[in-house]
N, C-alpha and C. Protein backbone atom coordinates (compact mmCIF):
# COMPACT_ATOMS: atom_id res chain seq x y z
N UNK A 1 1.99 13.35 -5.40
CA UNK A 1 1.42 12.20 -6.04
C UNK A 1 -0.04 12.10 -5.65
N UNK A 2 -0.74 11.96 -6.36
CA UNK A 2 -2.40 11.57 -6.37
C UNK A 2 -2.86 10.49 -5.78
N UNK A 3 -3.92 10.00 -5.57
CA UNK A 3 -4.58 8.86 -5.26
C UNK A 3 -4.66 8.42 -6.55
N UNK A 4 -4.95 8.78 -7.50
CA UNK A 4 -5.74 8.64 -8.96
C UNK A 4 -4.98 7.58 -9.48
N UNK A 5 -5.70 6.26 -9.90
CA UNK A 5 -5.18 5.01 -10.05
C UNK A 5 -3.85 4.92 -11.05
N UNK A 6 -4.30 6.30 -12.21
CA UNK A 6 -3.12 6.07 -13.41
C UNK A 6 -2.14 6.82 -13.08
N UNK A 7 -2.14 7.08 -11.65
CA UNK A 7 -0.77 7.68 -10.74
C UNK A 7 0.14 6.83 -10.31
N UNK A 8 -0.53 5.56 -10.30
CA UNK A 8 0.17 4.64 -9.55
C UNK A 8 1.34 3.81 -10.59
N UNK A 9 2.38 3.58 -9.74
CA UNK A 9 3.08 2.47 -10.66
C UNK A 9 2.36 1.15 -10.88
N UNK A 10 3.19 0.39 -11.94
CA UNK A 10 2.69 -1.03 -11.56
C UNK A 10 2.26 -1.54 -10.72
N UNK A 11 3.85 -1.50 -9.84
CA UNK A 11 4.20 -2.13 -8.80
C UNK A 11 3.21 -1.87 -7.48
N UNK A 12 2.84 -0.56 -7.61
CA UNK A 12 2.05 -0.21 -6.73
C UNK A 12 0.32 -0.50 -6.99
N UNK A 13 -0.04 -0.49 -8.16
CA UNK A 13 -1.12 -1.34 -8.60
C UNK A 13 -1.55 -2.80 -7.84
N UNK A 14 -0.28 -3.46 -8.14
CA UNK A 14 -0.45 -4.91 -8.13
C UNK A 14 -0.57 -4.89 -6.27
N UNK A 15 0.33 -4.44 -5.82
CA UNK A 15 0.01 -4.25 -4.38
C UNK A 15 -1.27 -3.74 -3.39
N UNK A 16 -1.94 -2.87 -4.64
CA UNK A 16 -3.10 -2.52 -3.91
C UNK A 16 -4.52 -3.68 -4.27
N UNK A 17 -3.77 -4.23 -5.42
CA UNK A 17 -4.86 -5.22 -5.53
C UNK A 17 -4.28 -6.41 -4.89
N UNK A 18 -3.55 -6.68 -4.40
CA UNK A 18 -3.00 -7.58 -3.30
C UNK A 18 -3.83 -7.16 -2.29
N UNK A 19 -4.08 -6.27 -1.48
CA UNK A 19 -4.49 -5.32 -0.70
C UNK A 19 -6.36 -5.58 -0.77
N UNK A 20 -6.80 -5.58 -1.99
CA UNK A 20 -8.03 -6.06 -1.81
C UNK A 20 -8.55 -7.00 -2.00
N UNK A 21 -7.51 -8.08 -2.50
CA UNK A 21 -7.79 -9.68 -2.32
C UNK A 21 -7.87 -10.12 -0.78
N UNK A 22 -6.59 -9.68 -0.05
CA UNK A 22 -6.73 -9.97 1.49
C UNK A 22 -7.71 -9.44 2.41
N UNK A 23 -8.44 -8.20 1.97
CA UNK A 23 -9.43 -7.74 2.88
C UNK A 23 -10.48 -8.48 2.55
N UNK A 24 -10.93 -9.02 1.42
CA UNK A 24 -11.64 -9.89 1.05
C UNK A 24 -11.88 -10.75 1.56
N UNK A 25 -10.58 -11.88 1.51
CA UNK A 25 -10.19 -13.10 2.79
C UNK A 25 -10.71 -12.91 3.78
N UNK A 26 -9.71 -11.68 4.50
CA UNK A 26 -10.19 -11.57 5.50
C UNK A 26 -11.34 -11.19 6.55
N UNK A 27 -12.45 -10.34 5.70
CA UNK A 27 -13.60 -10.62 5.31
C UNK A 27 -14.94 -11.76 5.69
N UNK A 28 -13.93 -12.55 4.90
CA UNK A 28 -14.88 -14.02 4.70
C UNK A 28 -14.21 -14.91 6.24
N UNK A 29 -12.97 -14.48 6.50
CA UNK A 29 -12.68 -15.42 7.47
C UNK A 29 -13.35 -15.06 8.90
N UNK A 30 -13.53 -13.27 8.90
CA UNK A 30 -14.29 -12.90 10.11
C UNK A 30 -15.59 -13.64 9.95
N UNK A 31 -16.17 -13.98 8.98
CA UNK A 31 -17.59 -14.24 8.47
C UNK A 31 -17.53 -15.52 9.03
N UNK A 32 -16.36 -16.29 9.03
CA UNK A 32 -16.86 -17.81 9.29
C UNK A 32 -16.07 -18.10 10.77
N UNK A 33 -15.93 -17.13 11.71
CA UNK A 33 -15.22 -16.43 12.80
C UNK A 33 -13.84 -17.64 12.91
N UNK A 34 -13.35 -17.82 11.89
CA UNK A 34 -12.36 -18.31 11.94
C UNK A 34 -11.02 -17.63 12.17
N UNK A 35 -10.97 -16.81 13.36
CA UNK A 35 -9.75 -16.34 14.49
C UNK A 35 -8.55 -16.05 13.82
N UNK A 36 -7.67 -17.55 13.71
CA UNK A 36 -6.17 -17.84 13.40
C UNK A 36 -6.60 -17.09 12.23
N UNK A 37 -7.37 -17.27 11.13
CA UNK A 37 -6.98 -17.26 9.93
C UNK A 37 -7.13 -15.46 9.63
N UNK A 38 -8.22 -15.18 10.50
CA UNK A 38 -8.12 -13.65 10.32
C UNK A 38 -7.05 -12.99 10.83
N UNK A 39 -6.72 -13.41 11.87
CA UNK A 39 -5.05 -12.46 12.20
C UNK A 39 -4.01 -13.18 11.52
N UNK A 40 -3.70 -14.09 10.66
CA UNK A 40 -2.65 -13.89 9.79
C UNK A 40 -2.88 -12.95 8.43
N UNK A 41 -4.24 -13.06 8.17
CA UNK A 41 -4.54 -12.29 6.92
C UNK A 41 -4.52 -10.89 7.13
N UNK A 42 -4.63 -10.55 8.38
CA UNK A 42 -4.57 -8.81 8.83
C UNK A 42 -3.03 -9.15 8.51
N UNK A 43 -2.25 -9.89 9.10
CA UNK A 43 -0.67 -9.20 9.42
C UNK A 43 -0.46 -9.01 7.58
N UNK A 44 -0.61 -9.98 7.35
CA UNK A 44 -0.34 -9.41 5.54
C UNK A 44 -0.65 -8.63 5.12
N UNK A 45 -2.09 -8.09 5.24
CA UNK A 45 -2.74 -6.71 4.91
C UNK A 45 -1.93 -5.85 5.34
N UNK A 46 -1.48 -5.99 6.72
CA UNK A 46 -0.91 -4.45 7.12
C UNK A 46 0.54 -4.54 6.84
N UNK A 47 1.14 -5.67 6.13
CA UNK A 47 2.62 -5.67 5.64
C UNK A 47 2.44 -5.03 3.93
N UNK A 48 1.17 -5.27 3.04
CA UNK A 48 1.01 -4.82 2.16
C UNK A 48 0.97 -3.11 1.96
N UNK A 49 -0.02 -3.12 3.18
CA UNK A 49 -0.11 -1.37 3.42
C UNK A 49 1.08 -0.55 3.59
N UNK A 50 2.18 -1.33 4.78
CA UNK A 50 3.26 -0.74 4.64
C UNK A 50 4.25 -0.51 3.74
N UNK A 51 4.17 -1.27 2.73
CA UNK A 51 4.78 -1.23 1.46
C UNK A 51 4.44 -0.32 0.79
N UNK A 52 2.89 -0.50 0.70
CA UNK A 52 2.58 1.04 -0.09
C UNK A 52 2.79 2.41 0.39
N UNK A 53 2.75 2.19 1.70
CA UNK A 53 2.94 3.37 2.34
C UNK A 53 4.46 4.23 1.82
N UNK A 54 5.46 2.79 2.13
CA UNK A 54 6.81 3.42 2.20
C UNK A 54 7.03 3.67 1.15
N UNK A 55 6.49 2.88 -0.63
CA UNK A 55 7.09 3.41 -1.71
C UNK A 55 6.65 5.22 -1.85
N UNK A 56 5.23 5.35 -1.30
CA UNK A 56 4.65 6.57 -1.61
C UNK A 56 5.49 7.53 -0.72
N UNK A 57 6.12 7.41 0.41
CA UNK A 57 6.53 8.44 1.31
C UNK A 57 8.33 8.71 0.21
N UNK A 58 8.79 7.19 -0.30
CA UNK A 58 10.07 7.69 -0.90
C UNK A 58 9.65 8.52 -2.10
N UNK A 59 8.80 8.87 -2.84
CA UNK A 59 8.26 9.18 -4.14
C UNK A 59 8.29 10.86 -3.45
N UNK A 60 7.41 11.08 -2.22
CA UNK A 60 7.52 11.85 -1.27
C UNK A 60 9.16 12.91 -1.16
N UNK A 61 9.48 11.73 -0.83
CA UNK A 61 10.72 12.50 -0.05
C UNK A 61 11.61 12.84 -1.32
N UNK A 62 11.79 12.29 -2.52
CA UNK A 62 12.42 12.46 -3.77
C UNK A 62 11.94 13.51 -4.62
N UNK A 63 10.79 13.68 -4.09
CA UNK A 63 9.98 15.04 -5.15
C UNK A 63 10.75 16.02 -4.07
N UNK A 64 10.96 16.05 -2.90
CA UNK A 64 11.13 17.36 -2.05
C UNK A 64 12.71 17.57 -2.47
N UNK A 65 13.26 16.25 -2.24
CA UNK A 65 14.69 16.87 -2.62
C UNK A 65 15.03 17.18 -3.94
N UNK A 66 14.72 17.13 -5.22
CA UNK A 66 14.29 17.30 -6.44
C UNK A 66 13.92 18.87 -6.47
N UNK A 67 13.39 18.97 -5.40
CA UNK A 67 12.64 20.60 -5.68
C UNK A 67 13.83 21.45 -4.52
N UNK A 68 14.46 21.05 -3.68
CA UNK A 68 15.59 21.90 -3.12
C UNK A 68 16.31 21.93 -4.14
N UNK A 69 16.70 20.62 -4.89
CA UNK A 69 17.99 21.26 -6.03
C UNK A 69 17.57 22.28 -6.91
N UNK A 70 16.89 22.08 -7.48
CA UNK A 70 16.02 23.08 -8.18
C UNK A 70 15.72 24.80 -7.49
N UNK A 71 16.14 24.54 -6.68
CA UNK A 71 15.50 26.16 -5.64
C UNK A 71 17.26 26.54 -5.49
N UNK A 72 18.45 25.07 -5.53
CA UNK A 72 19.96 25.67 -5.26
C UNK A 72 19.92 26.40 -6.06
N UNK A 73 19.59 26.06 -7.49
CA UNK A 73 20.25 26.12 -9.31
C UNK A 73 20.20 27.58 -9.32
């Protein structure tokens, strides 16, 4: 799978622009050194990231087993 945006699912779209709304925030909240508000907006960021991470690693792991059946046949 690519980086290349029209690689992405929806789902994974909407998440990465989730992803740059909160760095944004969080951003502006380092800017106004408002503390609390930047470490809740990181923990979301990095709960968003992990999401993307894990759909891309199953996409991952489904192309590999996809290609063993293919190598049984």
């Amino acid at each position: 799978m690519s980086n290349h945006p029209s690689s992405l699912t929806d789902a994974e779209q909407e998440l990465a622009s989730i992803a740059r709304m909160l760095s944004h925030i969080r951003d502006s909240a380092r800017a106004l050194d408002a503390q609390a508000v930047e470490y809740c907006i990181e923990m979301a960021l990095q709960a968003v990231a992990s999401e993307l991470r894990d759909r891309r690693e199953l996409v991952i792991a489904a192309a590999g087993l996809e290609g063993r059946t293919h190598l049984l046949q």
